[in-house]
Protein backbone atom coordinates (compact mmCIF):
# COMPACT_ATOMS: atom_id res chain seq x y z
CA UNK A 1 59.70 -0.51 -8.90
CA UNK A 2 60.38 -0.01 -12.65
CA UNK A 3 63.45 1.21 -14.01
CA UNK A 4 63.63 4.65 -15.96
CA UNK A 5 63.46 4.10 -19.48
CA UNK A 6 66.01 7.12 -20.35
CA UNK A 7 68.80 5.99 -17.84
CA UNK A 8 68.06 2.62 -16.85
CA UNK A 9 68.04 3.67 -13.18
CA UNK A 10 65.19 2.21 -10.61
CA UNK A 11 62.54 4.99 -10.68
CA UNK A 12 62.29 6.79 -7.29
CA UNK A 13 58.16 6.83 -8.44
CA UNK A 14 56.42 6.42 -11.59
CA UNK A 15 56.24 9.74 -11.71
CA UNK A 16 60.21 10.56 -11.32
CA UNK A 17 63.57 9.75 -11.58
CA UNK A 18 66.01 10.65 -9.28
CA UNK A 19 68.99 9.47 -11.40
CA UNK A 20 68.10 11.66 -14.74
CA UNK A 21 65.92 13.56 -12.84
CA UNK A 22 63.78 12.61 -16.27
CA UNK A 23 59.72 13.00 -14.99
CA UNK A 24 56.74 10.55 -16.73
CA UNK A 25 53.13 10.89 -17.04
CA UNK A 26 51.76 7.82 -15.44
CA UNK A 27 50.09 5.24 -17.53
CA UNK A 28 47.71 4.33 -15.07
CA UNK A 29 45.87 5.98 -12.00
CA UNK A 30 48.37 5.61 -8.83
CA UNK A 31 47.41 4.47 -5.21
CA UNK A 32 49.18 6.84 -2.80
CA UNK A 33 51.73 3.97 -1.63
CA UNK A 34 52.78 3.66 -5.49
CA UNK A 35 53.31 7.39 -5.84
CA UNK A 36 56.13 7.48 -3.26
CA UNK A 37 57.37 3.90 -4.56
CA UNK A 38 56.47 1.67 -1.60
CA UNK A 39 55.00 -1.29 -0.62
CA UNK A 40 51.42 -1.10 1.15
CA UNK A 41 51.99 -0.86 5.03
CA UNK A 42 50.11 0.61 7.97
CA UNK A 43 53.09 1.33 9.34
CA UNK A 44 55.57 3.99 8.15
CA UNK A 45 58.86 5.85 9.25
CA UNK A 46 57.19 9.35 8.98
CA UNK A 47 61.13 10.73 8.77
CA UNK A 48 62.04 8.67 6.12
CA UNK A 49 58.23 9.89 3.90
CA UNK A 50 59.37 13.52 4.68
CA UNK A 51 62.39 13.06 3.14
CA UNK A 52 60.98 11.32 -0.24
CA UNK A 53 58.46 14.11 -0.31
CA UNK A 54 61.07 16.83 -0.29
CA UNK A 55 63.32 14.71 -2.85
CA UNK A 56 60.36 14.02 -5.41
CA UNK A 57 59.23 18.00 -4.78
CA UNK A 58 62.49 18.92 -6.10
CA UNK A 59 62.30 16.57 -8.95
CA UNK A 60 58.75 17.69 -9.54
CA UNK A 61 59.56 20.93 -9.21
CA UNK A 62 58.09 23.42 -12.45
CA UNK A 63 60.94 25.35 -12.60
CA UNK A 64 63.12 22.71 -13.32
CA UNK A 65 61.27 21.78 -16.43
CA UNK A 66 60.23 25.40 -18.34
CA UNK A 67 63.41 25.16 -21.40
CA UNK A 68 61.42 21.48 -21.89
CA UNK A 69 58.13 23.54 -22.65
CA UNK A 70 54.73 24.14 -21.60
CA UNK A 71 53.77 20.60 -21.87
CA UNK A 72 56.62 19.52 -19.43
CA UNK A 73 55.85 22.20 -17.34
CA UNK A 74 52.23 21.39 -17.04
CA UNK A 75 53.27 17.18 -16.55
CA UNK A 76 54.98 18.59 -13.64
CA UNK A 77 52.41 20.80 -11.91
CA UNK A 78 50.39 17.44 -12.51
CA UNK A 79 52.86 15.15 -10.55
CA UNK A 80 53.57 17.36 -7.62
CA UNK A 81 49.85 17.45 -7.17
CA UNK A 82 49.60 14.00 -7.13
CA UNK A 83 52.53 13.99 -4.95
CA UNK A 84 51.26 16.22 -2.45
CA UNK A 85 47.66 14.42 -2.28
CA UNK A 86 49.56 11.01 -1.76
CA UNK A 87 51.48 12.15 1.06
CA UNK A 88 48.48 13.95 2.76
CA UNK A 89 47.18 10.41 3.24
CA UNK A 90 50.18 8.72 4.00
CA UNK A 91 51.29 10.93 6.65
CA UNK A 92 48.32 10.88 8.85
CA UNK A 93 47.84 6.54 10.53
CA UNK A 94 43.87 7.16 10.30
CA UNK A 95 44.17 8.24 6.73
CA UNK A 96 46.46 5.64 6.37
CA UNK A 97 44.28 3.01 7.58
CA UNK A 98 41.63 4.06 6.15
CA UNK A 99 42.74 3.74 2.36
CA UNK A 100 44.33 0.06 3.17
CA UNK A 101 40.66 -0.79 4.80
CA UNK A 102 38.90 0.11 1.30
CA UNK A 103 41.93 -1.00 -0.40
CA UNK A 104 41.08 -4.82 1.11
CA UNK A 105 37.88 -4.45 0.43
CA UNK A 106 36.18 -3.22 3.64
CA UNK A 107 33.69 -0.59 4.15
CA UNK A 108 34.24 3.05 3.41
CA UNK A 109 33.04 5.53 6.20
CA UNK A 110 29.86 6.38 3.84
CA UNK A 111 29.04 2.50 4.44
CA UNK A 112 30.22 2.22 7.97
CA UNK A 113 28.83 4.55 10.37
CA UNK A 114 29.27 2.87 13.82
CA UNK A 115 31.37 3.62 16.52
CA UNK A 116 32.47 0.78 18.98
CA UNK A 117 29.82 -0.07 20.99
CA UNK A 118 32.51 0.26 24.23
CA UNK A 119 32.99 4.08 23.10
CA UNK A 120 29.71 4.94 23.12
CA UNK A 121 29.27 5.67 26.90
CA UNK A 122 32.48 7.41 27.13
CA UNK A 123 31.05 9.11 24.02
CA UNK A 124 27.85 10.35 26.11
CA UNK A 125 30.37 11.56 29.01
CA UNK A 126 32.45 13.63 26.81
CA UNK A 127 29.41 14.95 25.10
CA UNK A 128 27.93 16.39 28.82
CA UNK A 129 31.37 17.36 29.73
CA UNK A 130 31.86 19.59 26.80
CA UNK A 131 28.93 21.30 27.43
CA UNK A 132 29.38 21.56 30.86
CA UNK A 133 32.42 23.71 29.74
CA UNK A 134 30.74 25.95 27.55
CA UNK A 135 28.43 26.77 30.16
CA UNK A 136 30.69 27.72 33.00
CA UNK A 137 31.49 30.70 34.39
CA UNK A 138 34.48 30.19 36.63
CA UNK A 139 37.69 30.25 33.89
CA UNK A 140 40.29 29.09 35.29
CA UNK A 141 37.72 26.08 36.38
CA UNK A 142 37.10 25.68 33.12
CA UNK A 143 40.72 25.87 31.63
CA UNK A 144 41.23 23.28 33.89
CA UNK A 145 38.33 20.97 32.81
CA UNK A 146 39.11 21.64 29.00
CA UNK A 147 42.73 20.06 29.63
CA UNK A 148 41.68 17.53 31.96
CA UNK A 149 39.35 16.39 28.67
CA UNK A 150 41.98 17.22 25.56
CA UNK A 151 44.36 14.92 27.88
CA UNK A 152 41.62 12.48 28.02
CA UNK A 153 40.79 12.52 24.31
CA UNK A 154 44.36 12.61 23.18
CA UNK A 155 45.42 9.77 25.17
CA UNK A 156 42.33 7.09 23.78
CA UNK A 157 42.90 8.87 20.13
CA UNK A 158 46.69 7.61 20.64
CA UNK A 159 45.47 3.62 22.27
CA UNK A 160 42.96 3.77 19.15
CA UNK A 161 45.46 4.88 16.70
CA UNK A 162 47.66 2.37 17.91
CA UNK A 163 45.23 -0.68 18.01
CA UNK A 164 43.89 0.14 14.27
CA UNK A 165 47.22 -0.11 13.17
CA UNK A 166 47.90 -3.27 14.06
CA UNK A 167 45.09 -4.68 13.42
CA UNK A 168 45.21 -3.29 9.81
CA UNK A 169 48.82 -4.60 9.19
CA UNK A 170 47.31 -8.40 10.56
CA UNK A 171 44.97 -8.17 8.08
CA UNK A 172 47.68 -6.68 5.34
CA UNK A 173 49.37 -9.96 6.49
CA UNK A 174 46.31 -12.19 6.17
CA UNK A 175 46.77 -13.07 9.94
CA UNK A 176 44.09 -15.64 11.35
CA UNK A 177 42.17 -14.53 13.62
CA UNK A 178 43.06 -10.65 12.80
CA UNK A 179 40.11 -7.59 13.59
CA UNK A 180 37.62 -7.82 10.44
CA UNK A 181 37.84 -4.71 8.02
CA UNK A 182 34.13 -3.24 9.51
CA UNK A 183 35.52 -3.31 13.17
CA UNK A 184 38.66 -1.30 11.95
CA UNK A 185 36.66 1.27 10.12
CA UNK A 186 34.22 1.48 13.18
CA UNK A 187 37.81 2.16 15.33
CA UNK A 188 38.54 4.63 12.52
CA UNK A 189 35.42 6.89 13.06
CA UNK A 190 36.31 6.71 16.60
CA UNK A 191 39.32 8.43 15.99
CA UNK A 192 36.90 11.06 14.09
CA UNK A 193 34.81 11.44 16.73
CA UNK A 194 37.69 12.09 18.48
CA UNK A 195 39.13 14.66 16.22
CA UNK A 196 35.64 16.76 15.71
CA UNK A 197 35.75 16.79 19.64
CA UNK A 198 39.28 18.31 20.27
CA UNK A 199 38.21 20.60 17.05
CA UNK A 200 34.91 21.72 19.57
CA UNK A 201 37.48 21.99 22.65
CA UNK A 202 39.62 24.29 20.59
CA UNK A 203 36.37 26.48 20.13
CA UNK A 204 35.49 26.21 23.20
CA UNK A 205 39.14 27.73 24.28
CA UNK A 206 38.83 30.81 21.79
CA UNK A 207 35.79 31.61 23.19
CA UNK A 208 37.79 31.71 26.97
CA UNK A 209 40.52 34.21 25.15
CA UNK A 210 38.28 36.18 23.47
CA UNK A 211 36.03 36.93 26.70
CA UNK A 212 39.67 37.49 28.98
């Protein structure tokens, strides 16, 4: 990371400095990693990004900056922004992974469509299950079958969440033999599959509260 050309102090982002609290227009367009000053990893303390979020926020902050003028004030609005966009996809692992698979040159979901051939079937289950639920009349049956499935879903969301992350870091690392880029991404829309189906479920449980 630079240091801050007003104070001399190493810049807490490109965007900020936490010593003269001086802020910068960026020079060049920023990947999300380089916003919050760090090194690309698929793995991250999620504490330790809150608290770099909340420190740059108040260093971003356009309140801070109005006696500097409308132009400061606007630089500002601009950073925090950019801030808040970076973190979105830093905080969430499939995000995450996601930018570092295009970011290595693999495909983006547009390019890669494919689930796992393993998940498929599994898939297919869920699929019948779900509208199983939607058709049954018993409620407390189906209460019970909608968190027998988020259970389900939640716990492969968590083994695929899990498994994409370290095979994204072995290929961050230029391990041999690591998972190629288009099996990642094909593990990431798993873990959209899986997301549009708890999404369904949570439908699907509205519905049951509305008609009790």
């Amino acid at each position: 990371m630079a240091d801050c050309s007003h104070c001399n102090e190493v810049l807490a982002s490109p965007l900020a400095c936490g010593g003269c609290e001086s802020i910068f227009v960026a020079t060049a367009s920023l990947s999300p990693f380089e916003v919050f000053g760090l090194p690309v990893a698929a793995r991250l303390d999620r504490s330790s990004l809150r608290k770099k979020l909340l420190k740059l926020q108040r260093l971003l902050h356009p309140d801070f900056h109005g006696a500097a003028g409308e132009t400061m004030v606007d630089i500002a609005e601009h950073n925090t922004a950019e801030v808040n966009s970076a973190y979105e996809v830093l905080r969430d692992a499939a995000k995450r992974s996601s930018w570092i698979v295009e970011h290595l040159g693999g495909p983006s979901e547009s390019a890669e469509r494919q689930m796992p051939q393993a998940f498929l079937m599994e898939v297919m289950e869920w699929n019948e299950t779900m509208e199983e639920l939607k058709e049954h009349g018993n409620p407390a049956e189906t209460k019970a079958g909608i968190n027998e499935l988020k259970a389900e879903l939640n716990y492969q969301r968590a083994e695929l969440i899990e498994s994409t992350l370290d095979n994204t870091e072995a290929q961050l690392n230029q391990v041999a033999g690591a998972t190629d880029l288009a099996s990642i991404r094909r593990d990431l829309n798993a873990v959209r599959y899986i997301d549009r189906a708890l999404g369904a479920i949570a439908a699907i449980e509205l519905n049951l509260a509305q008609a009790s």
